[in-house]
Protein backbone atom coordinates (compact mmCIF):
# COMPACT_ATOMS: atom_id res chain seq x y z
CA UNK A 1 0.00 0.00 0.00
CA UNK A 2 3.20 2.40 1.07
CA UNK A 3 4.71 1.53 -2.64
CA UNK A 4 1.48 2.74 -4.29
CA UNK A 5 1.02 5.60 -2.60
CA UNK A 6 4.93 6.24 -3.02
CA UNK A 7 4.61 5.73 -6.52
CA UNK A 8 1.11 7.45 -7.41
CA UNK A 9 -0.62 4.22 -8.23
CA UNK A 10 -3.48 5.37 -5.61
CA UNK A 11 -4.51 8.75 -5.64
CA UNK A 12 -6.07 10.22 -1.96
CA UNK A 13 -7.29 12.84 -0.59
CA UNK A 14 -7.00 13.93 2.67
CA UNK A 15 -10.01 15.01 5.90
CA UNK A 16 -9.80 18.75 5.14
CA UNK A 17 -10.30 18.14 1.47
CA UNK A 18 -13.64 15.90 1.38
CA UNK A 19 -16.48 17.79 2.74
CA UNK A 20 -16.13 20.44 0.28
CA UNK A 21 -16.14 17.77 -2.44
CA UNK A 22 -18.88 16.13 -1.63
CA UNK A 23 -20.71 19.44 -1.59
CA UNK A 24 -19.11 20.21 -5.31
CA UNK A 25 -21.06 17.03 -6.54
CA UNK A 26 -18.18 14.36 -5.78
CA UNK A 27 -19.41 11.20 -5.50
CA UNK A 28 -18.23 9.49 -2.03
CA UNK A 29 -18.21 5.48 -1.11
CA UNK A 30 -18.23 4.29 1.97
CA UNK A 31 -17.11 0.57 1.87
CA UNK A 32 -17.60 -0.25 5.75
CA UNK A 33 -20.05 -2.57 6.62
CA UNK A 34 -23.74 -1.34 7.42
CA UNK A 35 -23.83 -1.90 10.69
CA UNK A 36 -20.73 0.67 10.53
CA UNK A 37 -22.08 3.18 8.73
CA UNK A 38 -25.01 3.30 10.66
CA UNK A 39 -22.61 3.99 13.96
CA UNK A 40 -21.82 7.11 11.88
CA UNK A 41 -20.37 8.23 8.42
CA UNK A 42 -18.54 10.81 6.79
CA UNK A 43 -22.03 13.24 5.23
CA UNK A 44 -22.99 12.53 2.35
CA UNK A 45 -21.29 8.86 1.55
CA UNK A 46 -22.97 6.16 -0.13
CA UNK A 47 -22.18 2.88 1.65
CA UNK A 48 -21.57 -0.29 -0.55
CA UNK A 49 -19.86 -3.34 1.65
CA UNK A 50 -16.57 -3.95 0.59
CA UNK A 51 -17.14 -7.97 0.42
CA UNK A 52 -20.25 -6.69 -2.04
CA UNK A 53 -18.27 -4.23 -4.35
CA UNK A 54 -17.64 -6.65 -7.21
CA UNK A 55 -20.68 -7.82 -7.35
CA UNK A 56 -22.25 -4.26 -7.32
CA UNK A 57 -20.24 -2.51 -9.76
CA UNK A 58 -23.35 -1.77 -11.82
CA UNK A 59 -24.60 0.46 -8.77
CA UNK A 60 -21.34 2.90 -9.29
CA UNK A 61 -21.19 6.52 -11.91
CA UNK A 62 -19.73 5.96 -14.68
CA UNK A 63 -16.22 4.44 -14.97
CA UNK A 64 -15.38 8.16 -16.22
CA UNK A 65 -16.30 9.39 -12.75
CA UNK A 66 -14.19 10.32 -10.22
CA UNK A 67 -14.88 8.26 -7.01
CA UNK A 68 -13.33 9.10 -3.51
CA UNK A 69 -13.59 5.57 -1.10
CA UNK A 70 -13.48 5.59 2.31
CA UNK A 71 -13.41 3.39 5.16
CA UNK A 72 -12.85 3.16 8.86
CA UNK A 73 -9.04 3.96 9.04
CA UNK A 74 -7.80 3.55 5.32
CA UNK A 75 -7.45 -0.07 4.45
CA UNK A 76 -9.98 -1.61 3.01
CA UNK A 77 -10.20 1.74 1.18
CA UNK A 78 -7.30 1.37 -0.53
CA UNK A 79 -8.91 -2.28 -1.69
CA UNK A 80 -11.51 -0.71 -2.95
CA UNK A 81 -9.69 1.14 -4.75
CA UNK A 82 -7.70 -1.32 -6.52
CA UNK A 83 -11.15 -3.42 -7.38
CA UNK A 84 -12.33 -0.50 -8.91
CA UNK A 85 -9.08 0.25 -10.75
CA UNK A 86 -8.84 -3.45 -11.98
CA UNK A 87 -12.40 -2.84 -13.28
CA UNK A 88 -11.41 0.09 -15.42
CA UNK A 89 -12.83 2.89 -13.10
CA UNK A 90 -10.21 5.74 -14.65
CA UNK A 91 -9.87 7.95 -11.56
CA UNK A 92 -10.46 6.49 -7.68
CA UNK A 93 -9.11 8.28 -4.68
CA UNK A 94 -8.78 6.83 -1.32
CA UNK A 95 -9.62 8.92 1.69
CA UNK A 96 -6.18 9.09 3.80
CA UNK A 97 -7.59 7.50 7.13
CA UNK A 98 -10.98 6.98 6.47
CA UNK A 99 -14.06 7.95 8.79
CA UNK A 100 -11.91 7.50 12.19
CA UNK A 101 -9.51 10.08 11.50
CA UNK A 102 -12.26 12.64 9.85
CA UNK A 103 -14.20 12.02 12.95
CA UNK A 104 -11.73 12.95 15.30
CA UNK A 105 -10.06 15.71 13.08
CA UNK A 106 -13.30 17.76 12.65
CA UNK A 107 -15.03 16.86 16.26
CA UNK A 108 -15.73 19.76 18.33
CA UNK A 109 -13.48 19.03 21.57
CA UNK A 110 -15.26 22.74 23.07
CA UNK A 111 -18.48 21.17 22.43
CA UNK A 112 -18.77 18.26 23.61
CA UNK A 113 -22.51 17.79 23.56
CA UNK A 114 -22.72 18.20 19.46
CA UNK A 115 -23.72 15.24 18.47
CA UNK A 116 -26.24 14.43 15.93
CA UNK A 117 -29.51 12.39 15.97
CA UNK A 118 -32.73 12.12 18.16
CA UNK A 119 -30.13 11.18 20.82
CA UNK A 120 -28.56 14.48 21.55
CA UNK A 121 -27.03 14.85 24.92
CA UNK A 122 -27.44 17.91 27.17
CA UNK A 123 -24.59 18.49 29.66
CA UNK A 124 -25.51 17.63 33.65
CA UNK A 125 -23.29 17.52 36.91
CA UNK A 126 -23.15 14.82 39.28
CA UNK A 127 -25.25 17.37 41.51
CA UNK A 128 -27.96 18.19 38.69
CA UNK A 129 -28.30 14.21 38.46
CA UNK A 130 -29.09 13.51 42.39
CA UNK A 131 -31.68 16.34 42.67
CA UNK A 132 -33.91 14.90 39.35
CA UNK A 133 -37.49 14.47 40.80
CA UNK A 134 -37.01 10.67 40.80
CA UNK A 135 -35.74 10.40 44.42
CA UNK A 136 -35.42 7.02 44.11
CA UNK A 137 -33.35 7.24 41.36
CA UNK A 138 -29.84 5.10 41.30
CA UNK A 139 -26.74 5.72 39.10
CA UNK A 140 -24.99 2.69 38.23
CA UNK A 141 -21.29 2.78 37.36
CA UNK A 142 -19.40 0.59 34.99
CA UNK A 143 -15.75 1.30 34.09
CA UNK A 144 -14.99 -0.17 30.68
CA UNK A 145 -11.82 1.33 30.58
CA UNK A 146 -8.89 -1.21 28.63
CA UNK A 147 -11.71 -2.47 26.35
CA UNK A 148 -10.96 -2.35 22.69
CA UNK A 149 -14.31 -2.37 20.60
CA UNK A 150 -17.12 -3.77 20.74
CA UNK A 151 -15.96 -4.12 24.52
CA UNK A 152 -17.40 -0.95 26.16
CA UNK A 153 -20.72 -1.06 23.71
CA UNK A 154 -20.81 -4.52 25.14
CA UNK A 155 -20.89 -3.34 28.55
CA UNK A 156 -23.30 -0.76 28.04
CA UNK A 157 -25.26 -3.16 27.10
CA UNK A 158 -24.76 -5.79 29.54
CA UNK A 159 -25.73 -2.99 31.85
CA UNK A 160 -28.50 -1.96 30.55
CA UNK A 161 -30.00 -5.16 30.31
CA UNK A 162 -30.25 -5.69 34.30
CA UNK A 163 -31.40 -1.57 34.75
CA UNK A 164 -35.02 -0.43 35.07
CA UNK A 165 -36.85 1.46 33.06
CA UNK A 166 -35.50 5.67 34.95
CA UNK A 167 -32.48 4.32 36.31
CA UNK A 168 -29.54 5.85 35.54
CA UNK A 169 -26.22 4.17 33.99
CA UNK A 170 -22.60 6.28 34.03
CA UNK A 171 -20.04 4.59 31.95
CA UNK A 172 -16.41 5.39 31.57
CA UNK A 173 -14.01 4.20 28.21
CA UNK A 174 -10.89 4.59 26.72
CA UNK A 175 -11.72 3.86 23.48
CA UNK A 176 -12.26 7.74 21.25
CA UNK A 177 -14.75 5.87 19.57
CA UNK A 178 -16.83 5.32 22.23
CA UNK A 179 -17.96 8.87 22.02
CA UNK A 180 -19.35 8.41 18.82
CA UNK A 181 -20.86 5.34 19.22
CA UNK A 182 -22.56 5.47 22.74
CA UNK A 183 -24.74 7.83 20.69
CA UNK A 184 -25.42 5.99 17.75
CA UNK A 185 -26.27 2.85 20.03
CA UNK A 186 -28.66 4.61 22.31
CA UNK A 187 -30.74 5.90 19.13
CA UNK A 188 -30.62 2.40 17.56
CA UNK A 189 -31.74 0.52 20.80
CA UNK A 190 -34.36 3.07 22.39
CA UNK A 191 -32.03 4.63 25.41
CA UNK A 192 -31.56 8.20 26.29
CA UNK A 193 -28.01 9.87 26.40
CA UNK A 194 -28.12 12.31 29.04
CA UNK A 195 -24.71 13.38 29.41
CA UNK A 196 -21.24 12.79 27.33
CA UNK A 197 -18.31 14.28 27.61
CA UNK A 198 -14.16 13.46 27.37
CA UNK A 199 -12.42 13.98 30.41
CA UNK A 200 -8.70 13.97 29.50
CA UNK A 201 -8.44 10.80 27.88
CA UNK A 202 -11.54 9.17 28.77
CA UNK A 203 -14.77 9.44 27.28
CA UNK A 204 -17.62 9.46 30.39
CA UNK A 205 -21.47 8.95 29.13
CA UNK A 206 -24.14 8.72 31.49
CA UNK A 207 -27.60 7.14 30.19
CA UNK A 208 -31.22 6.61 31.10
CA UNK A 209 -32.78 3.51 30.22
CA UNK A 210 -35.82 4.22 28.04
CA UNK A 211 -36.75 6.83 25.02
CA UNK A 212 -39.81 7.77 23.62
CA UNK A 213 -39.58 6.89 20.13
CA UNK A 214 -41.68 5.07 17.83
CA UNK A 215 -42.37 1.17 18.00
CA UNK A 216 -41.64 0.69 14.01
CA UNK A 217 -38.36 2.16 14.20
CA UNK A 218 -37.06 -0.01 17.43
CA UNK A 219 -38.25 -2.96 15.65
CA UNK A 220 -36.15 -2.41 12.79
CA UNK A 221 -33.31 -2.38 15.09
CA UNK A 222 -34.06 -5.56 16.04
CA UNK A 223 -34.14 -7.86 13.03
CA UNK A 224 -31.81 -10.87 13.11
CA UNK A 225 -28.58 -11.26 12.26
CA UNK A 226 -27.27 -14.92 10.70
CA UNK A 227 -23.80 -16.02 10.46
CA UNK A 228 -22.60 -18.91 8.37
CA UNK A 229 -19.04 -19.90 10.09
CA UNK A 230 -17.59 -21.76 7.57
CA UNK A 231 -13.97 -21.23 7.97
CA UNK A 232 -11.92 -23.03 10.89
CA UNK A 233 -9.16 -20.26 11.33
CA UNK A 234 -8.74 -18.41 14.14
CA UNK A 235 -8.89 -14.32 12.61
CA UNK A 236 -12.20 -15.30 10.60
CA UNK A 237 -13.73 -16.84 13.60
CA UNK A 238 -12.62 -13.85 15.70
CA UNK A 239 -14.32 -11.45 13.02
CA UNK A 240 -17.29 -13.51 13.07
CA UNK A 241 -17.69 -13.04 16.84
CA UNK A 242 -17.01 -9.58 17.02
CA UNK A 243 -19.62 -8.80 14.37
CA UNK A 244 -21.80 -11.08 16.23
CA UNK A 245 -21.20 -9.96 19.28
CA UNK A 246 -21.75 -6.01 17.76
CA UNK A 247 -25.30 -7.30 16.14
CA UNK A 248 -26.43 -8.88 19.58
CA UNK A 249 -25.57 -5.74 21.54
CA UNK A 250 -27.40 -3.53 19.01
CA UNK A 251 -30.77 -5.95 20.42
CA UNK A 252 -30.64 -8.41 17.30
CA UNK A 253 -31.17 -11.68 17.41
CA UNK A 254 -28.16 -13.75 16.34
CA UNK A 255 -27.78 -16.82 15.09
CA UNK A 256 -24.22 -18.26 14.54
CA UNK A 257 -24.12 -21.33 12.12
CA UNK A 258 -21.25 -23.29 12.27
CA UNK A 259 -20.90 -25.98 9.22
CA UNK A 260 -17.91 -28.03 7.98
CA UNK A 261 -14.42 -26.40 9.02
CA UNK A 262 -16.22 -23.83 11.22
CA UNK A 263 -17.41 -26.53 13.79
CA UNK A 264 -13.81 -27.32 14.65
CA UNK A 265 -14.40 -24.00 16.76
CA UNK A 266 -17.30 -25.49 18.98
CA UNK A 267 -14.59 -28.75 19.34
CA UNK A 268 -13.88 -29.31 22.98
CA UNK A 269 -10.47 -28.86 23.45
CA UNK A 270 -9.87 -32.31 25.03
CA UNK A 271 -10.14 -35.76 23.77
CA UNK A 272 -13.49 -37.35 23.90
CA UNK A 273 -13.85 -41.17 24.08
CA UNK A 274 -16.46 -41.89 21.37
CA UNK A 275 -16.75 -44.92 18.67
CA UNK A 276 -15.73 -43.70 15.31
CA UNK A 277 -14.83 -45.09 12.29
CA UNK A 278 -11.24 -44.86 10.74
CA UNK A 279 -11.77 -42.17 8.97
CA UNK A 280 -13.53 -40.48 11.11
CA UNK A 281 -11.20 -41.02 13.68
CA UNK A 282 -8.46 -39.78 11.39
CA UNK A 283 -10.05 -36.59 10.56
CA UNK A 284 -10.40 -35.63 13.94
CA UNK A 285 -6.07 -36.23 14.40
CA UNK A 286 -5.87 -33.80 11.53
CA UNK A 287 -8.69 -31.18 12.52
CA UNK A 288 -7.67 -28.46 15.41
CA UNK A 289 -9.31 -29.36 18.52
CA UNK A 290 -11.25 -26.35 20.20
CA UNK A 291 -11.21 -22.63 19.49
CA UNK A 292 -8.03 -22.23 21.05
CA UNK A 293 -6.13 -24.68 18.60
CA UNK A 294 -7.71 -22.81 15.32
CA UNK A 295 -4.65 -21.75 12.64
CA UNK A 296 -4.40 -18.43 10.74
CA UNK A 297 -5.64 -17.83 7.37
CA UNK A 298 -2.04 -16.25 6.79
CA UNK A 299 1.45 -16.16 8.16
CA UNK A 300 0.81 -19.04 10.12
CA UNK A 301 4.74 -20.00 9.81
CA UNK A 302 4.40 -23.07 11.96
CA UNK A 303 2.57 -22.02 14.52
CA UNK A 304 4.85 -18.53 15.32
CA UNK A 305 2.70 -16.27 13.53
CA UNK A 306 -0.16 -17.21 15.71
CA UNK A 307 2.12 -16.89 18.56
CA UNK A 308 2.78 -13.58 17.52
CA UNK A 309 -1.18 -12.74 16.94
CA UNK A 310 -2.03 -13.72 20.65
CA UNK A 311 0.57 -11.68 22.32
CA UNK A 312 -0.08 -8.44 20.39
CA UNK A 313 -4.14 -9.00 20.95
CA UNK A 314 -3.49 -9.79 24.75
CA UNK A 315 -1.09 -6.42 24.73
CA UNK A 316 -3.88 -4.63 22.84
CA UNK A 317 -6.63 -6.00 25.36
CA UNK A 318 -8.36 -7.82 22.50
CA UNK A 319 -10.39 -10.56 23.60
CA UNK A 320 -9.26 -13.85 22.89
CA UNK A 321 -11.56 -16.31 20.86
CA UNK A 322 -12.84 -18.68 23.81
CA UNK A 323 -13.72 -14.93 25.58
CA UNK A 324 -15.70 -14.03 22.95
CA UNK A 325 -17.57 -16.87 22.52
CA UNK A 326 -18.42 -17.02 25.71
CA UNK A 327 -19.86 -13.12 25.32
CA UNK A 328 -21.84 -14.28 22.75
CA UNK A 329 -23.50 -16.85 24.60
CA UNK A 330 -24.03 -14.24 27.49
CA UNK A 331 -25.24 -12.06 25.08
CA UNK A 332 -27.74 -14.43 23.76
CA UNK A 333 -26.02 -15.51 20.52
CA UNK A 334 -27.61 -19.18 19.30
CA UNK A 335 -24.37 -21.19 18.35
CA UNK A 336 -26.11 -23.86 15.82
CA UNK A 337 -24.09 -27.25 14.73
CA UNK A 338 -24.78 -28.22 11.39
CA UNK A 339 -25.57 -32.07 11.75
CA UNK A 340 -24.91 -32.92 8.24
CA UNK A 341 -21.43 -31.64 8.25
CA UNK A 342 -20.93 -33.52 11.73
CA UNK A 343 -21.56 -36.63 9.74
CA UNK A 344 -19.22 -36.14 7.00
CA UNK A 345 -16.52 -34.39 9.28
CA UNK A 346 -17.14 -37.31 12.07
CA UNK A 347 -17.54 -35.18 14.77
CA UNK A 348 -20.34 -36.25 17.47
CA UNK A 349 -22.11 -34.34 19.82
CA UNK A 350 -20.35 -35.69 22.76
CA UNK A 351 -16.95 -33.98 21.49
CA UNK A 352 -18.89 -30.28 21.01
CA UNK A 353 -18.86 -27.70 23.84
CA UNK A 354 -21.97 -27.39 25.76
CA UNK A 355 -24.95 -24.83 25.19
CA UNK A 356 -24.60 -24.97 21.54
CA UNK A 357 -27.83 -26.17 19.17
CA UNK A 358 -28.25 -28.80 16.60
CA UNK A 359 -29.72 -28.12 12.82
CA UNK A 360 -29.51 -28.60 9.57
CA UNK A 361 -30.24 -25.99 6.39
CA UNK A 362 -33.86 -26.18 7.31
CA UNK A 363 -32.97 -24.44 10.70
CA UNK A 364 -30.24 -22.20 8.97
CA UNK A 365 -33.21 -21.05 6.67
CA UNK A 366 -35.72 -20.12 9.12
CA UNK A 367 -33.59 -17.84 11.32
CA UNK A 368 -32.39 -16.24 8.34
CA UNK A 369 -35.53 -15.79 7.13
CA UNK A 370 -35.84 -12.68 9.08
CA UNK A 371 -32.58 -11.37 8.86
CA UNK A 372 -31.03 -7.83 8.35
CA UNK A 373 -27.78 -8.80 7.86
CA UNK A 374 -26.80 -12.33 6.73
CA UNK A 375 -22.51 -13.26 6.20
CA UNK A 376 -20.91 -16.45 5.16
CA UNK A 377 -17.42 -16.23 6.65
């Protein structure tokens, strides 16, 4: 990606620059997912998944048409870009950091209460919360500082969950994009931002269960979500959860699918006596045993590269796989065992983790039936 932008092979533009193209009539993709662009976008983007682009070219101006792409922080922009280029689109710019840093760069740090949508916050003090009418009111108080996303949405959540309808919840995070998103999620799920601010580097949100808002719109927000895990390595299982874990959070319903190598992730991770045959006994020697024993996709390098993968997510406070499995379960997240693929794999349900369901496409087809967002990973 350095090369190309060394040598001019991909065009960008940078924060300062894109607002006032947009507004000349230029013709901005977003190429995050929707649940992303939802949480807030750059105004006026389009939004076209990246995983969809090829197969949505059609949808695009003209290949004569200049097209600025952006993204969350710049990489999968610059993918987009090269699809597009491949296809014979003549002039595609990247935006230089995507939404994250054009968020940040043109966010009002002297007013911190200037955020958009039906969830606006107004600024209260700790005193201005104890004398509301409700004298029997409680503030709860979860510190979600450490958490890398979804983690302190997940909380919030969590939270939430337990809290009565006037009860009050104050919620601290490290993450910047907290900020952005506490405000997005409360509008999506029904709750009420009261207060948000950044206090040095700590974003502090306090929120009241409960919104007046219209039935039709919360339902929306609640359509299902259905996940086909067919992979059995560990970064497309993680990605898988997260999403998952993001979708049940948001109130969805979420059903996880796991067929053929994907059900090596709902493996226990120690040997179960059962009666196989020989070649089902020899698959499972060869399959990893558990989430914890799932490969990369790439740089694998005999085990070191995954080496290398858990330390940096434990020094990033990323949860591991097993965690976030485990979330979804808490969460409510339906982990479903394709039965077909257990009999040509020769797995059994004896050697699968407990709390997990058992189906076959007929069960994959009726919770997707419903669905507002359906992946095959």
């Amino acid at each position: 990606m350095a090369l190309h932008v060394l040598e001019n092979e991909i065009p960008s533009v940078q924060w300062h620059q894109i607002d006032d193209i947009v507004k000349s009539g230029g013709y901005l993709l977003d190429v995050r997912t929707p649940l992303e662009f939802d949480l807030g976008h750059i105004p006026g983007s389009v939004n076209l998944e990246l995983d969809e682009l090829r197969n949505n070219l059609g949808k695009l101006p003209s290949k004569n048409t200049p097209i600025y792409v952006t993204c969350q922080v710049g990489h999968r922009g610059y993918l987009a870009v090269r699809i597009l280029q491949e296809n014979g689109f003549k002039e595609v710019y990247n935006v230089d950091g995507g939404y994250r840093l054009y968020e940040v760069a043109t966010h009002d740090f002297n007013n911190p209460t200037g955020i958009t949508g039906s969830a606006e916050a107004q600024h209260v003090d700790e005193q201005v919360i104890t004398a509301l009418p409700d004298t029997k009111l409680e503030v709860i108080t979860v510190d979600a500082c450490g958490l890398q996303c979804p983690g302190p949405i997940l909380e919030t959540y969590k939270a939430m969950e337990k809290m009565v309808p006037n009860q009050m919840l104050r919620i601290e995070a490290s993450d910047f994009g907290f900020y952005s998103d506490i405000s997005k999620w409360a509008e999506k799920t029904g709750n009420t931002v009261v207060d948000l601010k950044m206090e040095g580097k700590k974003v502090l949100a306090t929120l009241k269960k409960g919104q007046e808002k219209p039935a039709s719109t919360l339902s929306a927000s609640r359509e299902n979500a259905t996940i086909v895990l067919f992979s059995g390595e560990l970064d497309k299982a993680l990605a898988a959860m997260v999403i998952a874990n993001g979708a049940a959070s948001m109130g969805k319903k979420v059903s996880i699918f796991c067929t053929f190598w994907g059900l090596n992730a709902l493996r226990k991770d120690q040997s179960v006596k059962v009666e196989k045959t020989l070649v089902e006994s020899m698959f499972g020697m060869m399959m990893p045993r558990g989430a914890e024993k799932l490969p990369l996709s790439k740089m694998q390098m005999g085990g070191a590269g995954k080496a290398m993968m858990t330390k940096v997510m434990k020094d990033k406070n990323v949860d591991s796989l097993p965690s976030l499995m485990k979330q979804a379960k808490e969460l409510g997240v339906a982990f479903i065992a394709c039965t077909m693929s257990m009999d040509v794999m020769g797995i059994k349900k004896e050697e699968l983790i407990d709390g997990i369901e058992f189906g076959g496409v007929a069960t994959y087809l009726a919770e997707s039936e419903d669905a507002g967002l359906t992946l095959f990973i």
